[in-house]
Protein backbone atom coordinates (compact mmCIF):
# COMPACT_ATOMS: atom_id res chain seq x y z
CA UNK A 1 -2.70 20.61 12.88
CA UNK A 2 -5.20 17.96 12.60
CA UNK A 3 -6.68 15.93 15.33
CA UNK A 4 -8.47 12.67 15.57
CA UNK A 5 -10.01 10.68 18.45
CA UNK A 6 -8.06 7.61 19.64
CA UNK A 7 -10.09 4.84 18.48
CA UNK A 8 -8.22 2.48 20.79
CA UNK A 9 -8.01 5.05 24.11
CA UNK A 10 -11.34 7.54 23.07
CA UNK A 11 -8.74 10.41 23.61
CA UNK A 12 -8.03 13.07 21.25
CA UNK A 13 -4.52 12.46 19.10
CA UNK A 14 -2.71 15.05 17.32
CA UNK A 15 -1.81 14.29 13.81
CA UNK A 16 2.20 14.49 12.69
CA UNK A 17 2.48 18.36 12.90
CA UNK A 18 5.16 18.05 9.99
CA UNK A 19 2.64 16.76 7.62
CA UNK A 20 1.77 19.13 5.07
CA UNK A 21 -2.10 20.56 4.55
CA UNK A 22 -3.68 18.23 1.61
CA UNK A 23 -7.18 20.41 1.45
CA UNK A 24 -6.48 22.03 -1.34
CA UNK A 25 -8.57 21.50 -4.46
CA UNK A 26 -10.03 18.49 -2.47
CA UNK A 27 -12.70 17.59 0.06
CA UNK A 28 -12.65 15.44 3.13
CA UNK A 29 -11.22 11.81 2.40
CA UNK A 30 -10.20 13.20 -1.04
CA UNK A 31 -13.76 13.95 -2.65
CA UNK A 32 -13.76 16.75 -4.96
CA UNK A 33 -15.00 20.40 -3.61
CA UNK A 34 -12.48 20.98 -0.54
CA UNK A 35 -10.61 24.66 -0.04
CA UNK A 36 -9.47 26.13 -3.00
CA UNK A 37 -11.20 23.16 -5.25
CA UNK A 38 -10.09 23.51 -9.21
CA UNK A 39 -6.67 25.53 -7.94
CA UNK A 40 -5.15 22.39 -8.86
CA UNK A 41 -4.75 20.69 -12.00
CA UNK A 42 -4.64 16.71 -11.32
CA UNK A 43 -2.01 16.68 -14.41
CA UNK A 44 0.31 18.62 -11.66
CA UNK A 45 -0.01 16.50 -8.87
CA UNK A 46 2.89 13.60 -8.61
CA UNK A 47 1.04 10.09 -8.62
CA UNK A 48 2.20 7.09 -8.22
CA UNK A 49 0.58 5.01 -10.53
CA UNK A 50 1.57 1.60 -8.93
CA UNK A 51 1.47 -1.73 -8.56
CA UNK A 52 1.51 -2.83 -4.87
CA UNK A 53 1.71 -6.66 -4.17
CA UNK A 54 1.25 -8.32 -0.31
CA UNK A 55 1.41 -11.86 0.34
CA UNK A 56 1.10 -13.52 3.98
CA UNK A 57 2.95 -16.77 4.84
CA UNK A 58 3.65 -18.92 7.76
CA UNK A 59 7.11 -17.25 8.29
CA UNK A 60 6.48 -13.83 7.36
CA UNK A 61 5.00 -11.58 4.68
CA UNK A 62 6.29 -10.19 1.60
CA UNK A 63 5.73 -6.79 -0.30
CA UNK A 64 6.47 -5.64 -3.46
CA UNK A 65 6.05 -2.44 -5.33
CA UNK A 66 7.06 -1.22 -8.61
CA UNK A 67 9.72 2.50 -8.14
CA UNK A 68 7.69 5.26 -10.85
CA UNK A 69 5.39 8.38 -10.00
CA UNK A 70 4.29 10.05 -12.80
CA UNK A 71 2.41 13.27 -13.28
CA UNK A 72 -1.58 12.93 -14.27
CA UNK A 73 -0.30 9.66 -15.48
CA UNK A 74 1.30 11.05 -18.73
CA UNK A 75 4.90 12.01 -17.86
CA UNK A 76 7.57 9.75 -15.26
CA UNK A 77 8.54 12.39 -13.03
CA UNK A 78 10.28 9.94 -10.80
CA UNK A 79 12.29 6.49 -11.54
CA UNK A 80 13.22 5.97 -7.90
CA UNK A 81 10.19 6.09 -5.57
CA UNK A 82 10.29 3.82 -2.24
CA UNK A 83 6.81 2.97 -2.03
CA UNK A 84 6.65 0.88 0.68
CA UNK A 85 7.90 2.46 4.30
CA UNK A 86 8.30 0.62 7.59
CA UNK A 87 5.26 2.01 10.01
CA UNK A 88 5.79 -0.58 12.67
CA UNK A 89 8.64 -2.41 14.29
CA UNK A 90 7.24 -5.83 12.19
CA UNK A 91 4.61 -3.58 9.99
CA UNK A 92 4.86 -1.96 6.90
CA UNK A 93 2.58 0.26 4.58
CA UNK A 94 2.53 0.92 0.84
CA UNK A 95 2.08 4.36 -0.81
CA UNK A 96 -0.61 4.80 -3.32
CA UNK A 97 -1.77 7.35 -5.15
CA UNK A 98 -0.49 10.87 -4.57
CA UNK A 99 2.84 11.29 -3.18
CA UNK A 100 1.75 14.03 -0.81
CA UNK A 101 -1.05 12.35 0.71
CA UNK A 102 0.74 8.94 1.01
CA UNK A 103 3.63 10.39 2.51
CA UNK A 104 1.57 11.79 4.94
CA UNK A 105 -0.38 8.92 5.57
CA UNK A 106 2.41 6.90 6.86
CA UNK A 107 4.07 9.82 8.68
CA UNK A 108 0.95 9.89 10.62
CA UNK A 109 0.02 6.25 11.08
CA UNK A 110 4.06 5.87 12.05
CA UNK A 111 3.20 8.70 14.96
CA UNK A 112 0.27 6.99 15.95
CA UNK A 113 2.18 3.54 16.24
CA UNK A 114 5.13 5.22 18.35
CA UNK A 115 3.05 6.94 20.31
CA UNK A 116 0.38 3.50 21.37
CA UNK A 117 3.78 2.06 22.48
CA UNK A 118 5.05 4.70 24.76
CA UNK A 119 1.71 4.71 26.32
CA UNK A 120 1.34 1.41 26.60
CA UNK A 121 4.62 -0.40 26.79
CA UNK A 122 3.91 -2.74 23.75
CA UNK A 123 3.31 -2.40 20.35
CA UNK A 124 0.33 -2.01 18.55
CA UNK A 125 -1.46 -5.31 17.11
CA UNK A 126 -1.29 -5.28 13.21
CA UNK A 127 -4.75 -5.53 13.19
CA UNK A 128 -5.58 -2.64 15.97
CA UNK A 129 -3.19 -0.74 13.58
CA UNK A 130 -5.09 -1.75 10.20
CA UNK A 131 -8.35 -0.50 11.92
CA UNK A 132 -6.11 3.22 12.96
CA UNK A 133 -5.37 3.39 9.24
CA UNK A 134 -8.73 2.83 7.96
CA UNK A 135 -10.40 4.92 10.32
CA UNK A 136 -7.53 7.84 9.28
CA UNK A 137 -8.44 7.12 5.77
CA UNK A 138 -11.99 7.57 5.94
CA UNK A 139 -11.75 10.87 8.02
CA UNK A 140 -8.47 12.62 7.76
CA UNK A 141 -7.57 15.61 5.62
CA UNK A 142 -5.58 13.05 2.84
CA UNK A 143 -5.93 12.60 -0.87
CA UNK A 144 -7.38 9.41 -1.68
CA UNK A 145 -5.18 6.62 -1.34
CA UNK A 146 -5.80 2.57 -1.28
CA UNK A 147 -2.65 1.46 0.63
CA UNK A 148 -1.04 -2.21 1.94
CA UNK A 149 -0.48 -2.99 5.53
CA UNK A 150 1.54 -5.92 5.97
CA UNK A 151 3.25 -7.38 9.23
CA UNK A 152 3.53 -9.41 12.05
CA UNK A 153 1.89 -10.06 15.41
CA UNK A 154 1.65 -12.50 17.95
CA UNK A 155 -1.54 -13.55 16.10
CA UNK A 156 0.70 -14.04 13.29
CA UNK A 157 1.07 -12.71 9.57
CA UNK A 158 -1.22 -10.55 7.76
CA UNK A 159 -1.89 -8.47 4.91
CA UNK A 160 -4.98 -5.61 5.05
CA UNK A 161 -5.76 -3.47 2.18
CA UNK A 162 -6.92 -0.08 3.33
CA UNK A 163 -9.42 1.74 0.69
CA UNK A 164 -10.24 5.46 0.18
CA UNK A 165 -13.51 5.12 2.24
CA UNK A 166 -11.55 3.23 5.26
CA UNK A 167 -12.53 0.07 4.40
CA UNK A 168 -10.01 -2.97 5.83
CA UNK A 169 -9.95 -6.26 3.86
CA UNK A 170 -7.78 -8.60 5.56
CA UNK A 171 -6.67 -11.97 2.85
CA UNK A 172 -2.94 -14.08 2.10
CA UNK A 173 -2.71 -11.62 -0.52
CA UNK A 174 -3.77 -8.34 -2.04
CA UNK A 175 -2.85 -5.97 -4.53
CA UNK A 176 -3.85 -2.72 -5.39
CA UNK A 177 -2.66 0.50 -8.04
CA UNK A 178 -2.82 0.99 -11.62
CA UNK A 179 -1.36 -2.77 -12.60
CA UNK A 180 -3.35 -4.71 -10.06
CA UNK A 181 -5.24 -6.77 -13.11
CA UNK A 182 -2.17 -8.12 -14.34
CA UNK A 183 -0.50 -8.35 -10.99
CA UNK A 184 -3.35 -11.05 -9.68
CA UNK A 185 -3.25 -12.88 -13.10
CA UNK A 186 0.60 -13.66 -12.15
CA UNK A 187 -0.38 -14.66 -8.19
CA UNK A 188 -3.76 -16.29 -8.83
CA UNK A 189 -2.27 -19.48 -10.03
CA UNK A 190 0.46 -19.99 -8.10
CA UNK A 191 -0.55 -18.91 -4.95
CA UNK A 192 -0.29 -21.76 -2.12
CA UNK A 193 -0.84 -21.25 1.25
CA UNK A 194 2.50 -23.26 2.27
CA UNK A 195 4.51 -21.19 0.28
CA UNK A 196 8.10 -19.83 1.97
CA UNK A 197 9.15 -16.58 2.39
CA UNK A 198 11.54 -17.04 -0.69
CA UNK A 199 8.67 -18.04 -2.99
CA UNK A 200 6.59 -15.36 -1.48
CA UNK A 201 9.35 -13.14 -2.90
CA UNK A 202 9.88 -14.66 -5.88
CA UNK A 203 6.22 -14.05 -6.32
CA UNK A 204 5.58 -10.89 -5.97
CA UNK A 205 8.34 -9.41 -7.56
CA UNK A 206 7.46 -11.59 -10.94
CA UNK A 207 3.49 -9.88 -9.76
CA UNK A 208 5.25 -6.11 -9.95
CA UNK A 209 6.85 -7.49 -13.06
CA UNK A 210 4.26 -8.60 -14.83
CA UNK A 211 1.97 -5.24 -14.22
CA UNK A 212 5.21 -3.16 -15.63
CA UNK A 213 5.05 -4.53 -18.85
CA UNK A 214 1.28 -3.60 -19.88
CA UNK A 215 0.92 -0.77 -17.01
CA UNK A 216 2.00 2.85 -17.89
CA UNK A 217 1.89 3.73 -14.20
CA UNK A 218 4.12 0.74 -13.09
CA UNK A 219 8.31 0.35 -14.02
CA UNK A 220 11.44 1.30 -12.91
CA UNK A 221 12.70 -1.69 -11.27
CA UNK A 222 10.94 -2.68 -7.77
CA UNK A 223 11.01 -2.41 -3.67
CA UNK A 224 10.52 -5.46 -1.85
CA UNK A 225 10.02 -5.55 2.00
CA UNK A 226 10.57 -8.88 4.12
CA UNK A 227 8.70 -9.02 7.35
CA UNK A 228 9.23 -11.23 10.35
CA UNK A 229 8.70 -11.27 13.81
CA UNK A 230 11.96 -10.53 14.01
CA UNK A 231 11.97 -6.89 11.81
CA UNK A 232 11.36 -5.47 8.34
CA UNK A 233 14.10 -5.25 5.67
CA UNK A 234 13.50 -3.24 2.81
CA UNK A 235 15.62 -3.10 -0.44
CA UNK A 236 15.48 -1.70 -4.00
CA UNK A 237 16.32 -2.56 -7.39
CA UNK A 238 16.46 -0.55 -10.15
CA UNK A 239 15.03 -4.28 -12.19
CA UNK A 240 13.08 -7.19 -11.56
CA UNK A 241 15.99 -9.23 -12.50
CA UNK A 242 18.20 -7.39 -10.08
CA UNK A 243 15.49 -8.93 -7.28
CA UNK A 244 14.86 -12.02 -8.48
CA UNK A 245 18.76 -12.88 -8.40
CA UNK A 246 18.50 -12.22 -4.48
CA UNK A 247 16.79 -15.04 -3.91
């Protein structure tokens, strides 16, 4: 069982006892060396390849993720992956890299947000939560990952990328996996601040779009998340099309 020190309290916290050891053939934060280090072939290991799109608007925010995990990148192992989870009652984060240590990412940073608000009443602040991730990232037993956080505060939208190291970016948008490249080319001019929830959609789902036709990692249709202050809703597709014809 892994523990970590509060960084909002300065008490110890006990990591999600269901989540599964992720030492193996790895070191800390997912450097090379750990326990057992070459016991695992990386063409074994389910990735998700991904393209993961966030954008922040007035209203709410919007993410978008392609549905394929592969293995070592060469074989689709998976056609139906929800890569985006709800961690937060307005907060959601995207799952990046391998399945095992994503999945336990947000089982733990889900505890961790459960937990602040039965201590405190309240939920966590997206951006008190952002920090919890980062700081998980950079010193928890997980492969490495470079998630989204999206959601919504009192303070408003916002949209953090988390990478392997713990850094937190915070921006109206962000991207990150295999596609990211062709996913900004698609957002990058047509971005605009003012931009509604709909055409945040829109959006991103032509961003995940885009990145599937040129990325091996990316396909398989797409998840999109809406986030307001008044919930998430998250719904797949096994196509682009599929999503776009929500609108």
């Amino acid at each position: 069982m892994s523990r970590f020190t509060d960084p909002l309290t300065g008490a110890d916290a006990v990591g999600d006892p269901t989540a599964p050891e992720l030492t193996d053939g790895f070191g800390e934060a997912g450097e090379p060396g750990g326990a057992n280090a070459g016991d695992r072939d990386e063409g074994t290991v389910n990735k998700t390849g991904t393209t993961t799109v966030g954008i922040a608007t007035d209203d709410g925010v919007v993410v978008a993720t392609d549905r394929r995990a592969s293995l070592g990148g060469r074989f689709v192992s998976n056609k139906s992956v929800q890569k985006v989870e709800q961690v937060h009652p307005t907060g959601v984060l995207t799952l990046v890299g391998s399945v095992g240590g994503a999945q336990s990412f947000i089982r733990t940073l889900r505890s961790e947000a459960d937990l602040y608000e039965v201590r405190k009443g309240e939920s966590i602040s997206i951006g008190a939560l952002a920090t919890l991730a980062g700081n998980f990232a950079r010193g928890g037993p997980f492969f490495a990952i470079n998630p989204i956080l999206a959601g919504v505060d009192e303070e408003g939208s916002h949209v953090y990328s988390i990478d392997p190291a713990g850094g937190v970016m915070a921006d109206d948008y962000t991207v990150t996996g295999s596609g990211m490249q062709l996913a900004y080319g698609t957002i990058e001019g047509e971005y605009d601040e003012a931009m509604s929830m709909a055409d945040a959609r829109d959006l991103a789902v032509r961003a995940v779009e885009a990145a599937s036709e040129r990325d091996t990692g990316s396909g398989n249709g797409v998840y999109v998340a809406e986030v307001t202050g008044d919930g998430v809703d998250i719904e797949g597709f096994d196509d682009t099309d599929a999503a776009l014809a929500e609108r």
